[in-house]
C-alpha atoms as a PDB file:
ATOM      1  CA  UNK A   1       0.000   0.000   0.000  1.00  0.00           C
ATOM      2  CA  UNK A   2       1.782   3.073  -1.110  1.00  0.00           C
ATOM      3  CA  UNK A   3      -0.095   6.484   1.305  1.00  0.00           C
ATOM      4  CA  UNK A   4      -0.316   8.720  -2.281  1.00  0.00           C
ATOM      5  CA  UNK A   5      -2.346   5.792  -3.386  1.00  0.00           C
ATOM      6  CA  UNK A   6      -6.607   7.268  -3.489  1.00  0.00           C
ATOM      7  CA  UNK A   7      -8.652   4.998  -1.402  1.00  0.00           C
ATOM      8  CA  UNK A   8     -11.436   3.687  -2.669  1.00  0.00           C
ATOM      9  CA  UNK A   9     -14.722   4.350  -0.221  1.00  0.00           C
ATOM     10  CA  UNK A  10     -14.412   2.655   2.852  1.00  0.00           C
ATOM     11  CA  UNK A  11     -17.873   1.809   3.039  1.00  0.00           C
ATOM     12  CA  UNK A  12     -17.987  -0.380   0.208  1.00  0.00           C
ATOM     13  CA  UNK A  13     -14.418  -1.352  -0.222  1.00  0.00           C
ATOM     14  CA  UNK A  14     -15.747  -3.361   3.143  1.00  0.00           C
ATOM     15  CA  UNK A  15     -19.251  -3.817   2.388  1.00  0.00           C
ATOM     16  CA  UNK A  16     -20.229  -1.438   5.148  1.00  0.00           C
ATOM     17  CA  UNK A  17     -23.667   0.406   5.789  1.00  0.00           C
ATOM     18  CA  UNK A  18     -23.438   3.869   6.453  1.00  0.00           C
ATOM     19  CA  UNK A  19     -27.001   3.498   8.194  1.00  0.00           C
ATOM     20  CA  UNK A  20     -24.838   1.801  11.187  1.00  0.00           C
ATOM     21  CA  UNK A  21     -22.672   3.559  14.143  1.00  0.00           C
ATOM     22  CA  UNK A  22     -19.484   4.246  14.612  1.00  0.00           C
ATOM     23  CA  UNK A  23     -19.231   1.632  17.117  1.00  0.00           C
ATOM     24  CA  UNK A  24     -20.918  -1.373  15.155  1.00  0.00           C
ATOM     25  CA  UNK A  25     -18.790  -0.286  12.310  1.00  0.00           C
ATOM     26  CA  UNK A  26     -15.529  -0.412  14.344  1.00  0.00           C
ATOM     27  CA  UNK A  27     -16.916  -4.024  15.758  1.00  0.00           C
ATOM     28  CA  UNK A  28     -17.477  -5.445  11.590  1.00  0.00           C
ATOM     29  CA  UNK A  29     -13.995  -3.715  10.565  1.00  0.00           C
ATOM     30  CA  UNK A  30     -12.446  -5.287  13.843  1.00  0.00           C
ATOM     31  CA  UNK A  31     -14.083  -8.589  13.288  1.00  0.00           C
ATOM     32  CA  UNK A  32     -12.508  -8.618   9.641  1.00  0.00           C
ATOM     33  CA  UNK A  33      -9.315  -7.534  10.714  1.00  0.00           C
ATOM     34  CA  UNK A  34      -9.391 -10.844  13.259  1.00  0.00           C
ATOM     35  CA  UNK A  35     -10.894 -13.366  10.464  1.00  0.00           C
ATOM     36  CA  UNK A  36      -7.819 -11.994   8.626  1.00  0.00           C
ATOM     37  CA  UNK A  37      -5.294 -12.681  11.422  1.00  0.00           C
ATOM     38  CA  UNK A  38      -6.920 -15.830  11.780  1.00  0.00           C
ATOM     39  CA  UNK A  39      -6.282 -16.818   7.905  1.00  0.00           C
ATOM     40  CA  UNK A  40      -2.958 -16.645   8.310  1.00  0.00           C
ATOM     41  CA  UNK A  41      -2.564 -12.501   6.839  1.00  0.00           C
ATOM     42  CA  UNK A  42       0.364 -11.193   8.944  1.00  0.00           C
ATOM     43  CA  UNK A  43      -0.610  -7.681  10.641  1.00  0.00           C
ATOM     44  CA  UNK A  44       2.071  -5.800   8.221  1.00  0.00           C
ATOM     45  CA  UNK A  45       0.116  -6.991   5.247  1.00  0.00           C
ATOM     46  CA  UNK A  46      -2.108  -4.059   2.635  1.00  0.00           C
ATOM     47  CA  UNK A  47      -5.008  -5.327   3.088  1.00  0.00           C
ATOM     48  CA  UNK A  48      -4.889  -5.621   7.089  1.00  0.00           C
ATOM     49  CA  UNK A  49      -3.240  -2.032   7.337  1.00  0.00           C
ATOM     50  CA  UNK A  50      -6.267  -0.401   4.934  1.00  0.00           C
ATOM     51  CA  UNK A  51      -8.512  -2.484   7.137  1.00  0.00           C
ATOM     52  CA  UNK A  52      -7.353  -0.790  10.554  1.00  0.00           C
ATOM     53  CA  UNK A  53      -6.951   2.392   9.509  1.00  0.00           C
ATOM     54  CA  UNK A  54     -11.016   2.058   8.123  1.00  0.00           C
ATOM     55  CA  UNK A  55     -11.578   1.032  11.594  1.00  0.00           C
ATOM     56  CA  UNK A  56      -9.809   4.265  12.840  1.00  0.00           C
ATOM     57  CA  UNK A  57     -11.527   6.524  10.754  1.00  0.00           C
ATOM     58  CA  UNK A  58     -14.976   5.154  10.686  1.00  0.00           C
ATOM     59  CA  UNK A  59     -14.808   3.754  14.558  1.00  0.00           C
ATOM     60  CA  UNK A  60     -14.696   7.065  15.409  1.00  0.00           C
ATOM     61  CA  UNK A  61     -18.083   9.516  14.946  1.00  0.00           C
ATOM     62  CA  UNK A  62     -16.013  12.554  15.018  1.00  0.00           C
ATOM     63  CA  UNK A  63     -13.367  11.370  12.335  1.00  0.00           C
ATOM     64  CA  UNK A  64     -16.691   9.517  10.063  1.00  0.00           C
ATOM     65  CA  UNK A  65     -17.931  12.956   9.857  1.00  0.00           C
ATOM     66  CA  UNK A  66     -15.081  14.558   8.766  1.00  0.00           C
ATOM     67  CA  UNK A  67     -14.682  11.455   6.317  1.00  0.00           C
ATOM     68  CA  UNK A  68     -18.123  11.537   5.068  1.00  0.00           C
ATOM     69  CA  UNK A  69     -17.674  15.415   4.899  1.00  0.00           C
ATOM     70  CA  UNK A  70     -14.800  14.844   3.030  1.00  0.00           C
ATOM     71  CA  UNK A  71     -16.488  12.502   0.169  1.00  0.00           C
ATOM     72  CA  UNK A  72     -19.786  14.175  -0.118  1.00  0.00           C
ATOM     73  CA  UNK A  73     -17.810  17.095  -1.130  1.00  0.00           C
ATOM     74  CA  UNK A  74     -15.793  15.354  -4.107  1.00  0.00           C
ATOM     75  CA  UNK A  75     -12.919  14.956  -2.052  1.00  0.00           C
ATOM     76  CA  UNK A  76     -11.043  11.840  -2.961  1.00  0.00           C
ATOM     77  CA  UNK A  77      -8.337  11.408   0.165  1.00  0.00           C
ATOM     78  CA  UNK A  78      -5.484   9.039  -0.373  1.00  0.00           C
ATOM     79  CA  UNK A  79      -4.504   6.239   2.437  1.00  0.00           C
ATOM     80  CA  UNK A  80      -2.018   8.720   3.941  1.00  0.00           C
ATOM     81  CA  UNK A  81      -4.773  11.031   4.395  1.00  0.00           C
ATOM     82  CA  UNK A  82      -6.824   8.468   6.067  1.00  0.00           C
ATOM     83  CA  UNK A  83      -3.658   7.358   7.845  1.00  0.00           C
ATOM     84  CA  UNK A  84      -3.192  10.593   9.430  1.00  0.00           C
ATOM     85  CA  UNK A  85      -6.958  11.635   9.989  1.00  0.00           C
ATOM     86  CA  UNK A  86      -7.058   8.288  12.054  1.00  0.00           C
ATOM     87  CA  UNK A  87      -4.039   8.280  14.254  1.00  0.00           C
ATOM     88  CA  UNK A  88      -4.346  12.433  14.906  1.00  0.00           C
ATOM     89  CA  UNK A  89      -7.894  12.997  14.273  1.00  0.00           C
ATOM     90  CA  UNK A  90      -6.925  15.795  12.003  1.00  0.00           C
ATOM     91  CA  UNK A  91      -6.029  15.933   8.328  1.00  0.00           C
ATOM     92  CA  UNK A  92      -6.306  18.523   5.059  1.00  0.00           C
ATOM     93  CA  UNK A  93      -6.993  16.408   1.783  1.00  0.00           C
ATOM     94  CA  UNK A  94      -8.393  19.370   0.215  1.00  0.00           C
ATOM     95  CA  UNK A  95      -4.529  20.597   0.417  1.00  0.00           C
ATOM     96  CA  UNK A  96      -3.229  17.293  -0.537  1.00  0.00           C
ATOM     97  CA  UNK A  97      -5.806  17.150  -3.547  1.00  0.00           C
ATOM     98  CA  UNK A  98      -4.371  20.779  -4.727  1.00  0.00           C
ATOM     99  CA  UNK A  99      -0.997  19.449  -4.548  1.00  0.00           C
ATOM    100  CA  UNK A 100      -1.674  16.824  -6.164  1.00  0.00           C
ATOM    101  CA  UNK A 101      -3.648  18.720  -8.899  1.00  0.00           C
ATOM    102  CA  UNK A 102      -0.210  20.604  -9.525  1.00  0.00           C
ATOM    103  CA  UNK A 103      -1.810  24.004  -8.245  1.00  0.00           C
ATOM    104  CA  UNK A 104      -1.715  26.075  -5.378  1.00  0.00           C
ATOM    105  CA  UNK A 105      -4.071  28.744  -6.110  1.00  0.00           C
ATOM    106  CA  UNK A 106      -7.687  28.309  -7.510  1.00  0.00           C
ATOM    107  CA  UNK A 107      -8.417  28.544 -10.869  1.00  0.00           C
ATOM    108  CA  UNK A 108      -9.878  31.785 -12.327  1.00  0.00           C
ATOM    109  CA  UNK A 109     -11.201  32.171 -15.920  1.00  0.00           C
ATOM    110  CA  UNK A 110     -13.088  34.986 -17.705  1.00  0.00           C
ATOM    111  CA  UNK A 111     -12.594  38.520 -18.027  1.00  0.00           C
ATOM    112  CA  UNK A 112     -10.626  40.264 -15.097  1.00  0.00           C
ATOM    113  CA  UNK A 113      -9.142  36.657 -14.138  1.00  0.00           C
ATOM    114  CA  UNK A 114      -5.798  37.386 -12.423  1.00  0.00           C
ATOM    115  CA  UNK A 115      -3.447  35.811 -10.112  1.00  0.00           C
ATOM    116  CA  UNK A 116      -3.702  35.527  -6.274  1.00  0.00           C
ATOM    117  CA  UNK A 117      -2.342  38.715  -4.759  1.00  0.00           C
END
């Protein structure tokens, strides 16, 4: 798993329902996580890392909303981003996106466009 790599959405990369809590997610994503230990997956494995840091993020109702926030407004935040917003409870992928987009400033077009000041 590289972190610049865009995660797909959590919710149905793990067949979640976004009608259920943060704690009955965290209980599913933990549950998966264990099935996977129990298969033989070693903890430093992809899949098993994407897994806890989905239970980080959505085990948490603070750090689903800012997830959910996040997505519903196009955002598309890599694993690093989830990384972080899960360990710290704080993140910027709308930074990370402009980076990533090659810009800094926004975009301006018609008459009287100019550059940032």
């Amino acid at each position: 798993m590289n972190a610049n790599d865009i995660a797909p959405n959590l919710y149905e990369e793990w067949g979640l329902d976004r009608r259920d809590g943060a704690h009955e997610l965290l209980v599913l994503l933990e549950s998966k996580d264990l099935q996977f230990q129990q298969q033989g997956q070693e903890a430093e494995e992809p899949r098993r890392a994407q897994l806890r840091i989905a239970a980080s993020v959505l085990g948490s109702a603070r750090k689903r909303a800012e997830y959910d926030n996040a997505c519903a407004a196009g955002l598309r935040p890599t694993w690093g981003d989830l990384g972080q917003l899960g360990a710290v409870g704080q993140w910027n992928p709308a930074a990370a996106a402009t980076a990533a987009a090659g810009s800094v400033f926004p975009v301006r077009s018609g008459r009287g466009a100019r550059a940032p000041s």
